[in-house]
C-alpha atoms as a PDB file:
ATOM      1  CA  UNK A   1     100.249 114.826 105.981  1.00  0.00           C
ATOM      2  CA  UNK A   2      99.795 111.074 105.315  1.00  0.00           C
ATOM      3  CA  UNK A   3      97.168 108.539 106.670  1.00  0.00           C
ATOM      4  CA  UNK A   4      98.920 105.705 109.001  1.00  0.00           C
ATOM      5  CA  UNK A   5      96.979 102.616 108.829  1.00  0.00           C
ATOM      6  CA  UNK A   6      96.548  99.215 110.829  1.00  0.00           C
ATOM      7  CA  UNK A   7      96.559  95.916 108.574  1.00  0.00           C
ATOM      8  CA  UNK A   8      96.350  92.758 109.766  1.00  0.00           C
ATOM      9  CA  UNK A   9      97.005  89.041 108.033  1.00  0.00           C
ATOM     10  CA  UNK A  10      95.318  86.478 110.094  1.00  0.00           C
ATOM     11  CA  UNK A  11      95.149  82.797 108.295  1.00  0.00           C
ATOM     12  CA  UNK A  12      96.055  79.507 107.696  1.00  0.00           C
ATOM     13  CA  UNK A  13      97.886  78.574 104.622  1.00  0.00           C
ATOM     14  CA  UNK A  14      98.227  74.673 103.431  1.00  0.00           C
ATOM     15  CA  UNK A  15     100.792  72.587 104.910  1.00  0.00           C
ATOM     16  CA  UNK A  16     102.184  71.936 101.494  1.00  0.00           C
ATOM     17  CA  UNK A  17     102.783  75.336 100.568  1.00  0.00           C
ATOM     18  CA  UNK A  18     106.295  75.759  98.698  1.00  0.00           C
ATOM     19  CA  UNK A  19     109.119  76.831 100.568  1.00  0.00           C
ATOM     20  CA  UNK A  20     109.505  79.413  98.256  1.00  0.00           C
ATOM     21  CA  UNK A  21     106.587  80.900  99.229  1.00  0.00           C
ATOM     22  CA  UNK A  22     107.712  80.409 103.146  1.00  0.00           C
ATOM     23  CA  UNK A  23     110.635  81.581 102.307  1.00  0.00           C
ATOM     24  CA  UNK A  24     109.347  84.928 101.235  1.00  0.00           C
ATOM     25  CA  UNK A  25     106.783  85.558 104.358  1.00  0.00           C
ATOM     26  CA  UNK A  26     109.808  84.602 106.331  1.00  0.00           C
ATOM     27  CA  UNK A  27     111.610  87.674 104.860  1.00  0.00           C
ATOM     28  CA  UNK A  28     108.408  90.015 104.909  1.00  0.00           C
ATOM     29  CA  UNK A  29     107.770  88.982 108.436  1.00  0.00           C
ATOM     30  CA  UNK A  30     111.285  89.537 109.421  1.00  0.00           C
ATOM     31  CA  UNK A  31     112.073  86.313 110.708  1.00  0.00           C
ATOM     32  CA  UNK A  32     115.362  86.022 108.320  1.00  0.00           C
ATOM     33  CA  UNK A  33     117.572  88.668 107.070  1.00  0.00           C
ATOM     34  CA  UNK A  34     118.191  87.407 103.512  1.00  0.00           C
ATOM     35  CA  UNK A  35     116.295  88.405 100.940  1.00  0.00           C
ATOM     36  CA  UNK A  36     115.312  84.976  99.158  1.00  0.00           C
ATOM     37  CA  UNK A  37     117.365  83.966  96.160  1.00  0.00           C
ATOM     38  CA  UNK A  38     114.724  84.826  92.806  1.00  0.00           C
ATOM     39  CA  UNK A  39     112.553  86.862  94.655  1.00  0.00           C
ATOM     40  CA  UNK A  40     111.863  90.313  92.276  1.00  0.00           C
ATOM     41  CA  UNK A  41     113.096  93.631  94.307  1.00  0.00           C
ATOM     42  CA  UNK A  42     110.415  95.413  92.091  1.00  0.00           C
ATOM     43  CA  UNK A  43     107.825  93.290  93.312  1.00  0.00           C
ATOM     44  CA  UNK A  44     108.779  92.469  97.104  1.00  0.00           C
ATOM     45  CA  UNK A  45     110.447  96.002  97.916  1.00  0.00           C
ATOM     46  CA  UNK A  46     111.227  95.514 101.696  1.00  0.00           C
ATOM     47  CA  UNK A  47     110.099  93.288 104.639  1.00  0.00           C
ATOM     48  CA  UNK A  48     106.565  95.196 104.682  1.00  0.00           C
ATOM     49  CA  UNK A  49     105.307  92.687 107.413  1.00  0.00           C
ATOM     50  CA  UNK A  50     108.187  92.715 109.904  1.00  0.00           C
ATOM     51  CA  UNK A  51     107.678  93.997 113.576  1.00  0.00           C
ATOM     52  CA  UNK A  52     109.047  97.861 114.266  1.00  0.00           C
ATOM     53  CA  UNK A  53     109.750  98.168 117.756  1.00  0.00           C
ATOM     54  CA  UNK A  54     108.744 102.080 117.790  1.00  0.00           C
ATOM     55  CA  UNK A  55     105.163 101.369 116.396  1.00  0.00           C
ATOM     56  CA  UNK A  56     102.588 103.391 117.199  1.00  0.00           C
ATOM     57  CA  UNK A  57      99.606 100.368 117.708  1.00  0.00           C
ATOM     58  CA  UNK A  58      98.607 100.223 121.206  1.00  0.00           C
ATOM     59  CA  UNK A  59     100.616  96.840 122.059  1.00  0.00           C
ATOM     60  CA  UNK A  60     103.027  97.228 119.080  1.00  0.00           C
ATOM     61  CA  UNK A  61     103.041  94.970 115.810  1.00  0.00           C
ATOM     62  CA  UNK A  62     103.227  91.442 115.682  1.00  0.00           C
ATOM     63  CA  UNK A  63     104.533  89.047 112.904  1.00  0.00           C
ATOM     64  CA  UNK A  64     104.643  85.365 113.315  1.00  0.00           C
ATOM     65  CA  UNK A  65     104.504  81.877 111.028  1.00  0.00           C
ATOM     66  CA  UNK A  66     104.639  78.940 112.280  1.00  0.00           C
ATOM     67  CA  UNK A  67     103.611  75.143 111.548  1.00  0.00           C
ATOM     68  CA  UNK A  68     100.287  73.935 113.496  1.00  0.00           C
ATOM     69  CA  UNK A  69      98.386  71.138 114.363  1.00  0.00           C
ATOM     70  CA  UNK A  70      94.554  71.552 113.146  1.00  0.00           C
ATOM     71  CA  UNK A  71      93.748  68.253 114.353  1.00  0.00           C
ATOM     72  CA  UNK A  72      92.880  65.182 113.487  1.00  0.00           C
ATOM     73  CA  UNK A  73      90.918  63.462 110.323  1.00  0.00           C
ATOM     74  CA  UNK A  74      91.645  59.929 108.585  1.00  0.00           C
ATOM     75  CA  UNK A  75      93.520  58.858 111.710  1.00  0.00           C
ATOM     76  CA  UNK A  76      96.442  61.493 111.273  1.00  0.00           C
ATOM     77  CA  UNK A  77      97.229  64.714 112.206  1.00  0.00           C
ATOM     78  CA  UNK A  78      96.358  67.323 110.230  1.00  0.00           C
ATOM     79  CA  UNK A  79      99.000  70.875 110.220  1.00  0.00           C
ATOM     80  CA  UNK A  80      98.902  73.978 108.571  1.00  0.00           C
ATOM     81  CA  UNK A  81     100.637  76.980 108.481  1.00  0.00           C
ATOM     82  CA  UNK A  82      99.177  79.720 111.073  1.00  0.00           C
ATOM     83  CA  UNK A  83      99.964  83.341 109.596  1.00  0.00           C
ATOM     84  CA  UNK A  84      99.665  86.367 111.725  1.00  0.00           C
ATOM     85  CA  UNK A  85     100.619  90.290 111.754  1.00  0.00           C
ATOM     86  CA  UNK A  86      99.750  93.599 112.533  1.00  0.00           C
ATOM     87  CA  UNK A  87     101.547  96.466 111.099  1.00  0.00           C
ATOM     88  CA  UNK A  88     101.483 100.322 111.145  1.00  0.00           C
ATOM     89  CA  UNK A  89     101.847 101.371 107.330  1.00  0.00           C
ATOM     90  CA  UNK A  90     101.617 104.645 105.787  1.00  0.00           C
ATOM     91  CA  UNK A  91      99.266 105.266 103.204  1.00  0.00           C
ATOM     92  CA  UNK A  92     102.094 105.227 100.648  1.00  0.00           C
ATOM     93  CA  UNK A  93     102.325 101.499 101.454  1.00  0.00           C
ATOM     94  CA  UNK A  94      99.088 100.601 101.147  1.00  0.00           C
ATOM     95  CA  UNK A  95      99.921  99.122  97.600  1.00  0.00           C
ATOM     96  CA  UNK A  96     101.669  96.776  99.468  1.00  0.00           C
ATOM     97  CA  UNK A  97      98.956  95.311 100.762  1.00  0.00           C
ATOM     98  CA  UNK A  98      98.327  93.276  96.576  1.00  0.00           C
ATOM     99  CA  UNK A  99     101.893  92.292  96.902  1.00  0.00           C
ATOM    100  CA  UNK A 100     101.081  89.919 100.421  1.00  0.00           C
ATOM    101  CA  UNK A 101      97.650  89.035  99.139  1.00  0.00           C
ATOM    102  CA  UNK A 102      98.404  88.264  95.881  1.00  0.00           C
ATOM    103  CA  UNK A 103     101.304  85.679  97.758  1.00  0.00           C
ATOM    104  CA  UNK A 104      99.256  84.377 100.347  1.00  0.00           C
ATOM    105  CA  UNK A 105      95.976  83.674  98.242  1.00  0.00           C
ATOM    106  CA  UNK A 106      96.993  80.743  96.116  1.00  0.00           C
ATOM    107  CA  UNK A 107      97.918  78.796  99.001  1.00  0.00           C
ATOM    108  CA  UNK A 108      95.021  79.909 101.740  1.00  0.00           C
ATOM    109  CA  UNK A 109      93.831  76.403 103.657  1.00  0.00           C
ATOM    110  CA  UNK A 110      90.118  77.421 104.107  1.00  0.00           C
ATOM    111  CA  UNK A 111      88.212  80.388 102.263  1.00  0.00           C
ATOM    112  CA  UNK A 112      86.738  82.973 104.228  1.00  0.00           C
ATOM    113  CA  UNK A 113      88.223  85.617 106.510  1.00  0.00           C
ATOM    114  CA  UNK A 114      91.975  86.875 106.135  1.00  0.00           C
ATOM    115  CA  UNK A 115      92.666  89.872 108.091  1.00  0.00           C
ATOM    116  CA  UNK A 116      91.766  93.636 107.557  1.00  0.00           C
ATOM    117  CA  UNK A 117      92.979  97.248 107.651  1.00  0.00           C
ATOM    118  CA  UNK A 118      91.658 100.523 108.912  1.00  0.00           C
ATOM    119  CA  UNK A 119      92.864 103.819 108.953  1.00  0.00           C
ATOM    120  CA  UNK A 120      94.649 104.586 112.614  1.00  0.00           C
ATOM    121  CA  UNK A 121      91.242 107.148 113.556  1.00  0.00           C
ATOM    122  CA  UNK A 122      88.727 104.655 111.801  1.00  0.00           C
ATOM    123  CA  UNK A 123      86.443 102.445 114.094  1.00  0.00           C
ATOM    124  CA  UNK A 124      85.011 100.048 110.763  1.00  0.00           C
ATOM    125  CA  UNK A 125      88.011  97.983 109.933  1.00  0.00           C
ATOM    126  CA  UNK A 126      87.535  97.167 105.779  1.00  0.00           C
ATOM    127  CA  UNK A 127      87.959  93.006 105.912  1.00  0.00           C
ATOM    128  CA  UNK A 128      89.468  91.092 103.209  1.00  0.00           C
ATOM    129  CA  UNK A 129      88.794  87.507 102.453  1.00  0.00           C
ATOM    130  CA  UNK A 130      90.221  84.543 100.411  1.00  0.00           C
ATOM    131  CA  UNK A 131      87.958  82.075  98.044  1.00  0.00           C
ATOM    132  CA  UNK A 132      89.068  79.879  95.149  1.00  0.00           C
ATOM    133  CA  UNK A 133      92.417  81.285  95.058  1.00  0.00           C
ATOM    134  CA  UNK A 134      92.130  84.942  95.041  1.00  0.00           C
ATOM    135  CA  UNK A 135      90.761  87.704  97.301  1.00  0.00           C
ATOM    136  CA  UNK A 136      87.774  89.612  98.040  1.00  0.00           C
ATOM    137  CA  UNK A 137      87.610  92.939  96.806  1.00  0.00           C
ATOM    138  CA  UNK A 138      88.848  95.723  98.204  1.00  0.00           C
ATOM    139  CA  UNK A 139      88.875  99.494  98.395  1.00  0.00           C
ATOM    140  CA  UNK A 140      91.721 101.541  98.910  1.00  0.00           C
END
């Protein structure tokens, strides 16, 4: 019998992040059908972040990117790229979870919180994080 867990991406990434990098969330998220021109099928297997309408999370999952405003500094306004999901995966996916990370990391706005996953019956979700590039340890 497997384990079914909930993961979650919550962040901003830079506004400058490359559009092959948008490109590929875009795919994972499900927002485009094509799988981007370059991108490694051993590496990126399938769209591991796009909404399934038969979920089993309360409320369903969730995938979204889009551009932001995060306000205002030097006289212009300042926009990033607001990340958010929330999948069902099986524990066979779980490995998964380095492919998105090590993606998202490089180009994370501000370090700190990034998201989380927990095991469907589990009430203490384990939290990963983002500083200088990479992400905070985690165990699977």
């Amino acid at each position: 019998m497997s384990l079914h867990f909930e993961v979650v991406f919550t962040c901003f990434l830079q506004d400058d992040t490359p559009h092959t990098v948008l490109n590929t969330l875009r795919w994972h998220l499900g927002l485009t059908a094509e799988r981007p021109n370059g991108l490694d099928p051993n590496e990126h297997t399938y769209p591991v972040l796009a909404a399934n309408p038969d979920s089993h999370l309360s409320g369903g999952d969730f995938a979204s990117l889009r551009r932001q405003s995060r306000g205002f500094a030097a006289g212009r306004e300042l926009y990033a790229w607001g990340l958010f999901s929330r999948n069902y995966w099986l524990d066979d996916e779980m490995g998964e979870l380095v492919t998105i990370l090590d993606l998202l990391a490089p180009h994370i706005e501000e370090p700190g919180y990034g998201g989380y996953f927990r095991e469907e019956y589990d009430t203490e979700p384990t939290v990963f994080t983002f500083e200088n590039g990479t992400y905070g340890p985690l165990k699977l």
